[in-house]
PDB file of N, CA and C in Angstrom:
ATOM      1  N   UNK A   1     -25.498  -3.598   9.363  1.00  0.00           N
ATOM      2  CA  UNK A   1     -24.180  -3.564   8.770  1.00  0.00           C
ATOM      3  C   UNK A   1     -23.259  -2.756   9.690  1.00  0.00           C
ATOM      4  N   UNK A   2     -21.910  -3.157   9.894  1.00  0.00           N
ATOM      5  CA  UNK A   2     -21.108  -2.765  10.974  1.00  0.00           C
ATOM      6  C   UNK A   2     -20.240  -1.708  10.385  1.00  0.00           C
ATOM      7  N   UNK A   3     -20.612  -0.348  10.654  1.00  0.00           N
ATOM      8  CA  UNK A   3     -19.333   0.500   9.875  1.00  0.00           C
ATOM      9  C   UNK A   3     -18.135   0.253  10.834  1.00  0.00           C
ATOM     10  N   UNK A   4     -16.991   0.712  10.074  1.00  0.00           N
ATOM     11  CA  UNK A   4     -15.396   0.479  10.939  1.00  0.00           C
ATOM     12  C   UNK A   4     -15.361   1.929  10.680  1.00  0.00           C
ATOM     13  N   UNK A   5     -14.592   2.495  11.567  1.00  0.00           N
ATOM     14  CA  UNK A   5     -14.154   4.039  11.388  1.00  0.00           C
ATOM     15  C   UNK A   5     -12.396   3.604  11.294  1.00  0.00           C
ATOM     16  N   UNK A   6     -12.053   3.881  10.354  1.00  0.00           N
ATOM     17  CA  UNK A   6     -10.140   3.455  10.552  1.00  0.00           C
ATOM     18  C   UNK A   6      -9.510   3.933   9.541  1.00  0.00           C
ATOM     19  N   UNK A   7      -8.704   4.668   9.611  1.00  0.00           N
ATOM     20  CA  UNK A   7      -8.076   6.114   9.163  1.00  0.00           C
ATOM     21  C   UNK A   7      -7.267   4.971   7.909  1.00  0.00           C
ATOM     22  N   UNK A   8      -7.939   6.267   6.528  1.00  0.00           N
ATOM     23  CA  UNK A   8      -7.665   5.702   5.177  1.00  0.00           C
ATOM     24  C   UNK A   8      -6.435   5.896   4.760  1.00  0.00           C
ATOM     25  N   UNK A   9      -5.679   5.959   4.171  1.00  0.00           N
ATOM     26  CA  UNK A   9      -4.126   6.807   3.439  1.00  0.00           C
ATOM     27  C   UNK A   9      -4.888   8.199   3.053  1.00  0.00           C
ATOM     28  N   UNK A  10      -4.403   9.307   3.150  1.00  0.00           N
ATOM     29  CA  UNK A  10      -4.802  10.280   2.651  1.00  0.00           C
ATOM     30  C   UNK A  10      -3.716  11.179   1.150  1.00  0.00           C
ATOM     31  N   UNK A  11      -2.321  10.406   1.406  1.00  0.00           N
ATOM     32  CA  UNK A  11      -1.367  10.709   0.561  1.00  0.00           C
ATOM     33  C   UNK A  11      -0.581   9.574   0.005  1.00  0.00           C
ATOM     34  N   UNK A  12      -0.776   9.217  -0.958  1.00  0.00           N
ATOM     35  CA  UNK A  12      -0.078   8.589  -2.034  1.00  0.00           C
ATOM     36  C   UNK A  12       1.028   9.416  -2.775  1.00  0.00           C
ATOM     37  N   UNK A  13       2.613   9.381  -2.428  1.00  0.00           N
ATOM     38  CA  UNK A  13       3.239   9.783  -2.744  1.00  0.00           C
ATOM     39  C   UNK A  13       4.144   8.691  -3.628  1.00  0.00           C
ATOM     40  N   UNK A  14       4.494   9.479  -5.384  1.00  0.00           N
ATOM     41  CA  UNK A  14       5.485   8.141  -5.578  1.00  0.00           C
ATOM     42  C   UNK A  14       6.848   8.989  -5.397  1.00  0.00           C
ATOM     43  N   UNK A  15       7.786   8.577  -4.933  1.00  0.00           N
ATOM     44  CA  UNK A  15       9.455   8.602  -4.229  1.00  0.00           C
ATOM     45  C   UNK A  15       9.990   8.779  -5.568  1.00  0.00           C
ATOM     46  N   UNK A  16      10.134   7.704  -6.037  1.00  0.00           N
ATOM     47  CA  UNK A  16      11.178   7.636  -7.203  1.00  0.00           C
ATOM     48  C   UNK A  16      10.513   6.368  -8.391  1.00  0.00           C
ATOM     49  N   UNK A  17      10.521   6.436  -9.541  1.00  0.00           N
ATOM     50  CA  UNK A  17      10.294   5.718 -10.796  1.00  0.00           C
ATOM     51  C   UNK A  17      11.304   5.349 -11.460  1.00  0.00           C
ATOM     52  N   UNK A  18      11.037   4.213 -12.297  1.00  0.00           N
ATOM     53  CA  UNK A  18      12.223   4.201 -13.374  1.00  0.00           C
ATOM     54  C   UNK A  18      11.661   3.136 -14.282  1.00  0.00           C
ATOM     55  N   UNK A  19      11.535   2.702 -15.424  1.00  0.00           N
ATOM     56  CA  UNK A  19      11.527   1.361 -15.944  1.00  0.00           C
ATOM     57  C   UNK A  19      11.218   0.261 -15.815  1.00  0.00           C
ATOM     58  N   UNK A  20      11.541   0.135 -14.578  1.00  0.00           N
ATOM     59  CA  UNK A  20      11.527  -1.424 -13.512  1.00  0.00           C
ATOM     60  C   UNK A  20      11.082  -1.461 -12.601  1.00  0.00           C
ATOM     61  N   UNK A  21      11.496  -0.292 -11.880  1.00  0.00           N
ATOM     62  CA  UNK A  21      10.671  -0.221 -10.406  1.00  0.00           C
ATOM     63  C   UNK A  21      10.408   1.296  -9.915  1.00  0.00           C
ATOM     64  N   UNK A  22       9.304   1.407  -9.145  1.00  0.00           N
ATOM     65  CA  UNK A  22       8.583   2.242  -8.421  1.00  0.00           C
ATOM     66  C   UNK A  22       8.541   2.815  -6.767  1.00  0.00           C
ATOM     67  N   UNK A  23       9.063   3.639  -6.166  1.00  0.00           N
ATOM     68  CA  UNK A  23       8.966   3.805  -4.773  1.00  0.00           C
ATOM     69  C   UNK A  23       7.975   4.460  -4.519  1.00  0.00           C
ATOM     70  N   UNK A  24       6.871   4.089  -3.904  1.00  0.00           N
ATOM     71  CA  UNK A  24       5.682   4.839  -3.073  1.00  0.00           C
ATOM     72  C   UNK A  24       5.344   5.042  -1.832  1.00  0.00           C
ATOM     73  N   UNK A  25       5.137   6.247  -1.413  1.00  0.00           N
ATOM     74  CA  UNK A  25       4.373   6.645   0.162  1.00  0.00           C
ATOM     75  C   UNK A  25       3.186   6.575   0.231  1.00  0.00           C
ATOM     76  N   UNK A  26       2.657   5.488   1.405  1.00  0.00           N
ATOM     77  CA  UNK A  26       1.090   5.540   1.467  1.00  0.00           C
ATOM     78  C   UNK A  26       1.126   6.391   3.394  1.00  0.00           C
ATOM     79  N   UNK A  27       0.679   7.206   3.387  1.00  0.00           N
ATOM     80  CA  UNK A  27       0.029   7.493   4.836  1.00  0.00           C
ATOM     81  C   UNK A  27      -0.880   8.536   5.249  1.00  0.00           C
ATOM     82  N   UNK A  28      -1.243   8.695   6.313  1.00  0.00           N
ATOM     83  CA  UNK A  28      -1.369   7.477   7.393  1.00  0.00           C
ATOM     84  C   UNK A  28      -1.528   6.190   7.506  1.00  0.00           C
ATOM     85  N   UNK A  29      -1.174   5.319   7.844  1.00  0.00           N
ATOM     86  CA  UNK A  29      -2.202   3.696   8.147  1.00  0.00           C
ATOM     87  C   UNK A  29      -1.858   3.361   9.731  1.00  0.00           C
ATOM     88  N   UNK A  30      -3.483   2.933   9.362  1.00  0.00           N
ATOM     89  CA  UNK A  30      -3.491   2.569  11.277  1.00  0.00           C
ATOM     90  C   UNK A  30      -1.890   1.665  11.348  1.00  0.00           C
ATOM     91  N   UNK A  31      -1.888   0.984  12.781  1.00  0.00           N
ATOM     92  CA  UNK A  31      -1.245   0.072  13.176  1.00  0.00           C
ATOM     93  C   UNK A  31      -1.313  -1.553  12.124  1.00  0.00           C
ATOM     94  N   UNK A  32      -0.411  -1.935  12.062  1.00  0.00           N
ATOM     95  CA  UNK A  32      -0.180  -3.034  11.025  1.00  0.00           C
ATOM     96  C   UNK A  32      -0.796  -3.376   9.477  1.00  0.00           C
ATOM     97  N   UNK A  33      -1.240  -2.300   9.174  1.00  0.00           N
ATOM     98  CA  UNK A  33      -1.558  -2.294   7.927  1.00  0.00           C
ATOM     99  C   UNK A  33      -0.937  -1.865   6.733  1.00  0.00           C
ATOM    100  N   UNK A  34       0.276  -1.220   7.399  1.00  0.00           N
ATOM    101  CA  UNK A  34       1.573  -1.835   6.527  1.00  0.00           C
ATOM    102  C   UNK A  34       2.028  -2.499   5.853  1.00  0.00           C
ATOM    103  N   UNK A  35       2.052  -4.065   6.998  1.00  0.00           N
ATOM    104  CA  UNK A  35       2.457  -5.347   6.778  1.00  0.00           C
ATOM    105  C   UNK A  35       1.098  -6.114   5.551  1.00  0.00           C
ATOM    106  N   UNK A  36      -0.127  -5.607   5.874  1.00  0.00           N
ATOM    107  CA  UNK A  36      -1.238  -6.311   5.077  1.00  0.00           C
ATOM    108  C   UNK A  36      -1.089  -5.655   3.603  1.00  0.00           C
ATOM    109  N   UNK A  37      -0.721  -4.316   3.415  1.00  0.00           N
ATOM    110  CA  UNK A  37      -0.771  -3.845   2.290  1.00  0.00           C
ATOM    111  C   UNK A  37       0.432  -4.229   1.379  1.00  0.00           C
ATOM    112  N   UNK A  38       1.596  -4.192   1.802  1.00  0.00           N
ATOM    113  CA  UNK A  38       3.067  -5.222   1.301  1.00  0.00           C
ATOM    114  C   UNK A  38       2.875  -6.719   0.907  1.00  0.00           C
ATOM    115  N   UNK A  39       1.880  -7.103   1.999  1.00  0.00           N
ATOM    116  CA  UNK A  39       1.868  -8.670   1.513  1.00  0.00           C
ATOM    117  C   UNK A  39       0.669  -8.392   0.063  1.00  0.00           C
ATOM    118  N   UNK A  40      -0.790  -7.702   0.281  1.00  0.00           N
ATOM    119  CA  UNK A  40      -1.113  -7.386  -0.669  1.00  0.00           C
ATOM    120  C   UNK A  40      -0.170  -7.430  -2.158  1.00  0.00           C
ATOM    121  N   UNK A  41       0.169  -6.469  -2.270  1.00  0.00           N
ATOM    122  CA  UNK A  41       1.128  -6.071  -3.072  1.00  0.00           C
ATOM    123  C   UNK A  41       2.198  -7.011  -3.896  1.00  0.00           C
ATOM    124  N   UNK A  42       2.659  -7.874  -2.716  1.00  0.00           N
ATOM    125  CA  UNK A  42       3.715  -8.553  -2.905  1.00  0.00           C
ATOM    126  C   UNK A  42       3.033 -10.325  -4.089  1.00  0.00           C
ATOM    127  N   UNK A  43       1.418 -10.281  -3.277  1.00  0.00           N
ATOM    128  CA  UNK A  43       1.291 -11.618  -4.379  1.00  0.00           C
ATOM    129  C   UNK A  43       0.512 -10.744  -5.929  1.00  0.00           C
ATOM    130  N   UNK A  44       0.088  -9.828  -5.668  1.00  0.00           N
ATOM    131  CA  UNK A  44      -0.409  -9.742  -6.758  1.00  0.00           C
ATOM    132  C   UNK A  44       0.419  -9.570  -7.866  1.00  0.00           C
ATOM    133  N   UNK A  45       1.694  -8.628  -7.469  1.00  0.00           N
ATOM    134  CA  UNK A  45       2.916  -8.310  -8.584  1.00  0.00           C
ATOM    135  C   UNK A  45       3.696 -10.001  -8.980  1.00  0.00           C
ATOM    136  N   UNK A  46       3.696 -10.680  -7.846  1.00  0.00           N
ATOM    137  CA  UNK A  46       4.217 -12.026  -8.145  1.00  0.00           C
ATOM    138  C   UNK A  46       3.282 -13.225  -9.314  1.00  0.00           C
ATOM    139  N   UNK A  47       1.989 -12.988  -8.918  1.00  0.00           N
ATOM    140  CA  UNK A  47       0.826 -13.546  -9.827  1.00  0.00           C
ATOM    141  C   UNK A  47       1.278 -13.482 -11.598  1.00  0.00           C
ATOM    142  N   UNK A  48       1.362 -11.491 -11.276  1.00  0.00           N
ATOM    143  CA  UNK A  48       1.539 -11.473 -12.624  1.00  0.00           C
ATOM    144  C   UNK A  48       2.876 -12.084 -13.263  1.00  0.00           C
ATOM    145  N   UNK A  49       3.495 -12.228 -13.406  1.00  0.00           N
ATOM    146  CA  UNK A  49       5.083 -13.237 -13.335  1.00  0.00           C
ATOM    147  C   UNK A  49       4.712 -13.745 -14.604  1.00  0.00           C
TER     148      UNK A  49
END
């Protein structure tokens, strides 16, 4: 089994809340895992619809 060594979020910060919507800080993340965690994000909140 192949371990990956690749730096986890260590801080989950939420920004701002309200009713409707949520602002959160995730970091560190390596290089482009940004973009994977937004798209994440983006179908599952859409799913629920």
């Amino acid at each position: 089994m192949a371990v990956f060594n690749f730096q986890k979020p260590d801080k989950v910060i939420m920004i701002d809340s309200s009713e409707f919507e949520g602002k959160f800080e995730f970091r560190p993340l390596e290089p482009g895992y940004g973009l994977t965690v937004g798209n994440a994000l983006r179908r599952v909140l859409l799913s629920s619809l």
